[in-house]
Each structure stands twice: as structure tokens, then as C-alpha cells.
C-alpha atoms as a PDB file:
ATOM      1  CA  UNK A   1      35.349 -60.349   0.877  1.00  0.00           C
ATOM      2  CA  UNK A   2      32.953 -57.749  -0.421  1.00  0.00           C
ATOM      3  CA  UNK A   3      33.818 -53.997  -1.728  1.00  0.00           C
ATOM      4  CA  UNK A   4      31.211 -53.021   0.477  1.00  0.00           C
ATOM      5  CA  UNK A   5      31.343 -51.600   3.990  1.00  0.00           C
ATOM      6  CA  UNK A   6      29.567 -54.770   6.472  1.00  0.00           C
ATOM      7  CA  UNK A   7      27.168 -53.652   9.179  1.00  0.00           C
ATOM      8  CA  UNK A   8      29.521 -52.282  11.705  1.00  0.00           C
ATOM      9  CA  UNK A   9      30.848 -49.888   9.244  1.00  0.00           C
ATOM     10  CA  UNK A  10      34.477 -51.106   8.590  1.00  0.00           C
ATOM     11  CA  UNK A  11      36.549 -49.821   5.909  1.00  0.00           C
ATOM     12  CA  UNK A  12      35.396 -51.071   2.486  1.00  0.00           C
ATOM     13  CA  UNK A  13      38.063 -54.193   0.810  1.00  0.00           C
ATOM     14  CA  UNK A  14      39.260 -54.618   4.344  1.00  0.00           C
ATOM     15  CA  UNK A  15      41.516 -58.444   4.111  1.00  0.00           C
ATOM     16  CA  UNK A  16      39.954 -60.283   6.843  1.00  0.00           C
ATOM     17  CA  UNK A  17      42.754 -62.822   7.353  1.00  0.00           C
ATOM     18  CA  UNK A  18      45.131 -60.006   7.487  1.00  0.00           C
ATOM     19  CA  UNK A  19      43.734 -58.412  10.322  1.00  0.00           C
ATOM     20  CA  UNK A  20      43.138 -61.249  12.182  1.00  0.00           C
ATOM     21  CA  UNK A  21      46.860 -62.687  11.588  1.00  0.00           C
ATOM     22  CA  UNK A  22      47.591 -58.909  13.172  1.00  0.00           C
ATOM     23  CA  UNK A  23      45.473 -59.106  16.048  1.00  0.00           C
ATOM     24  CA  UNK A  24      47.242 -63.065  16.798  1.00  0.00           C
ATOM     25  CA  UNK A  25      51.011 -61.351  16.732  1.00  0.00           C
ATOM     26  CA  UNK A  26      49.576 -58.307  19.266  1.00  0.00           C
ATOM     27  CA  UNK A  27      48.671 -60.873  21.197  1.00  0.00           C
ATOM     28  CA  UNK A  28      51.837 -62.859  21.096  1.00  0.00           C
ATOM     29  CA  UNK A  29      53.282 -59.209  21.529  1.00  0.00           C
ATOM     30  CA  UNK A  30      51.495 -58.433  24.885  1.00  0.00           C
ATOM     31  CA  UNK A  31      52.473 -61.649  26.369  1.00  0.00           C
ATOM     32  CA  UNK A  32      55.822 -61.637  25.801  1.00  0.00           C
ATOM     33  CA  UNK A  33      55.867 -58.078  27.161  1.00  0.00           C
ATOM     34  CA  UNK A  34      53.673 -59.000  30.221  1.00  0.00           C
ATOM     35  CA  UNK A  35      55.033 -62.593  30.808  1.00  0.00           C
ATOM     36  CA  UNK A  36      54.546 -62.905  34.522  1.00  0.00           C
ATOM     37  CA  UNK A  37      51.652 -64.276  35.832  1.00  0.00           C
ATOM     38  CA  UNK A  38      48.616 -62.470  35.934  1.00  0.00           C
ATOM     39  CA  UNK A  39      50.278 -59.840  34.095  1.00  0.00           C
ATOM     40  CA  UNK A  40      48.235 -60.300  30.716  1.00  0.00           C
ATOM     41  CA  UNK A  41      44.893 -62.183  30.259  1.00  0.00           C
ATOM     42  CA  UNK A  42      42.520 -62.556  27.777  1.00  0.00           C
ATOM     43  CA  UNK A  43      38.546 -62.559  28.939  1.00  0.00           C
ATOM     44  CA  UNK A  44      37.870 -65.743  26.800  1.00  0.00           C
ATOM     45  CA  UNK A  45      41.438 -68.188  26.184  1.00  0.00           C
ATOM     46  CA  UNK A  46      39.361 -69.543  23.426  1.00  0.00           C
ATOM     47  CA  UNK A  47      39.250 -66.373  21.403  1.00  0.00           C
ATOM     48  CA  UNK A  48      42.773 -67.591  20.150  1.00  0.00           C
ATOM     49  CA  UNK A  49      42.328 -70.623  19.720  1.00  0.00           C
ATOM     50  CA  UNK A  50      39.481 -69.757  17.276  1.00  0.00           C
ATOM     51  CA  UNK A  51      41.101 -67.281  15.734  1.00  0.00           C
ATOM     52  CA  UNK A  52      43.744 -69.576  14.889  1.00  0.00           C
ATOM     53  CA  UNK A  53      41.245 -72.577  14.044  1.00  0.00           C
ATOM     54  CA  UNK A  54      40.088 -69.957  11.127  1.00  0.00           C
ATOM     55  CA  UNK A  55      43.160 -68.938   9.671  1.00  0.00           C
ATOM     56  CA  UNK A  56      44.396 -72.646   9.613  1.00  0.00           C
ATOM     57  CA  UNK A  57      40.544 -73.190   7.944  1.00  0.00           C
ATOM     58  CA  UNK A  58      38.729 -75.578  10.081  1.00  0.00           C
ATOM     59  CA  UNK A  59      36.330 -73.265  11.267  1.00  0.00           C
ATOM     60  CA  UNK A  60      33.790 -70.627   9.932  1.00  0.00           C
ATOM     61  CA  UNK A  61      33.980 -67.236  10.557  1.00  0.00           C
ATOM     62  CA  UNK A  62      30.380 -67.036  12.080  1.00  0.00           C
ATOM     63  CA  UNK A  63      32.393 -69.256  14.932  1.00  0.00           C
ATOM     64  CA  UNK A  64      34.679 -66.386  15.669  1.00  0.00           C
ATOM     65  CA  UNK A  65      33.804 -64.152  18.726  1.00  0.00           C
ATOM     66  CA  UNK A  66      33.104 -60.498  17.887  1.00  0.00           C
ATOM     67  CA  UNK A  67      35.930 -58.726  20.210  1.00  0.00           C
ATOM     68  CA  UNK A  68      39.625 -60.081  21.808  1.00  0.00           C
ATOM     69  CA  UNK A  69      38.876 -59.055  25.149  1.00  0.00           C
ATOM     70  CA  UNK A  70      42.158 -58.681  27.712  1.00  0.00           C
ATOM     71  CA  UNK A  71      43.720 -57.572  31.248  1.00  0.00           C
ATOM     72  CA  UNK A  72      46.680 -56.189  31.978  1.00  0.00           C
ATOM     73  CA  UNK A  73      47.489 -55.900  35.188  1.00  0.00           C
ATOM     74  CA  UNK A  74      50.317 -53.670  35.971  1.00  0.00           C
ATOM     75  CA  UNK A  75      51.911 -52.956  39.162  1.00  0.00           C
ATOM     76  CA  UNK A  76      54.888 -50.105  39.315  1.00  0.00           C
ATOM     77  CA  UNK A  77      58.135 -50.978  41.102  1.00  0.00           C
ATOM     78  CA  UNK A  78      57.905 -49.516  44.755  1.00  0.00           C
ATOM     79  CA  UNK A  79      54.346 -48.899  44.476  1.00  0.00           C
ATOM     80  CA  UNK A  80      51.516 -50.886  46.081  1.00  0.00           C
ATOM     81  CA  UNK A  81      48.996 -49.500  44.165  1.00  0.00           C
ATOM     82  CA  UNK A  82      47.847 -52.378  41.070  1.00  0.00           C
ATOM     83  CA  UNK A  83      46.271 -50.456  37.938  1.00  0.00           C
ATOM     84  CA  UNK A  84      43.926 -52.714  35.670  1.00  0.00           C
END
């Protein structure tokens, strides 16, 4: 990767696959915290499963989305209010 900032102004010598490889274990983080159904979602399942299709290097980059989107739905004991 280039010493240069890109486009959207990230830090210069940023590691790419080290990032990514963080963003995969917060999301393996989030789900095992929020394991009930409904709990945790991500906008796009696929955004994973790309993610992962790069760092195992059968895809491109340019095939990655731009943003891990996600829910969590929480509900507090003895409340019947849901917060999202």
C-alpha cells in the first residue's frame, strides 16, 4: 500500500489487511456478545463473506463494500422499551 494518504483521508502506511482482519474479530466479538436472535445484524451478510474472500485472496479489493453496516437491538431486562 502507498505512503500516501487515499481519497478519504486515512492515515498514511495504514496495513489494509490488518484492519480488515480487526474489523472480522469485532464482528465475531459482537455476535458472541449479542448471540440471541435479532440481537446483532449486519445490513449486508455478504460484507463478511467478502471481507473474508479478500484476506483468503480470491477477490479484489475494488469487490469489497465501503462500510460494515450493523444492528443491535437491545432490550433491558424488565423494560418493554427496544433501543436500536
Amino acid at each position: 500500500m502507498s505512503q500516501e494518504a487515499d481519497e478519504e483521508g486515512d492515515s498514511p502506511g495504514c496495513d489494509l489487511t490488518a484492519m480488515l482482519e480487526l474489523q472480522v474479530s469485532e464482528i465475531e466479538m459482537l455476535t458472541s456478545m449479542f448471540p440471541d436472535k435479532g440481537e446483532f445484524s449486519l445490513d449486508d451478510p455478504t460484507a463478511l463473506q467478502k471481507i473474508r474472500s479478500f484476506l483468503d485472496g480470491h477477490i479484489k479489493y475494488d469487490y469489497l463494500h465501503k462500510r460494515i453496516g450493523f444492528s443491535l437491538h437491545i432490550h433491558p431486562e424488565g423494560s418493554h422499551v427496544s433501543f436500536i
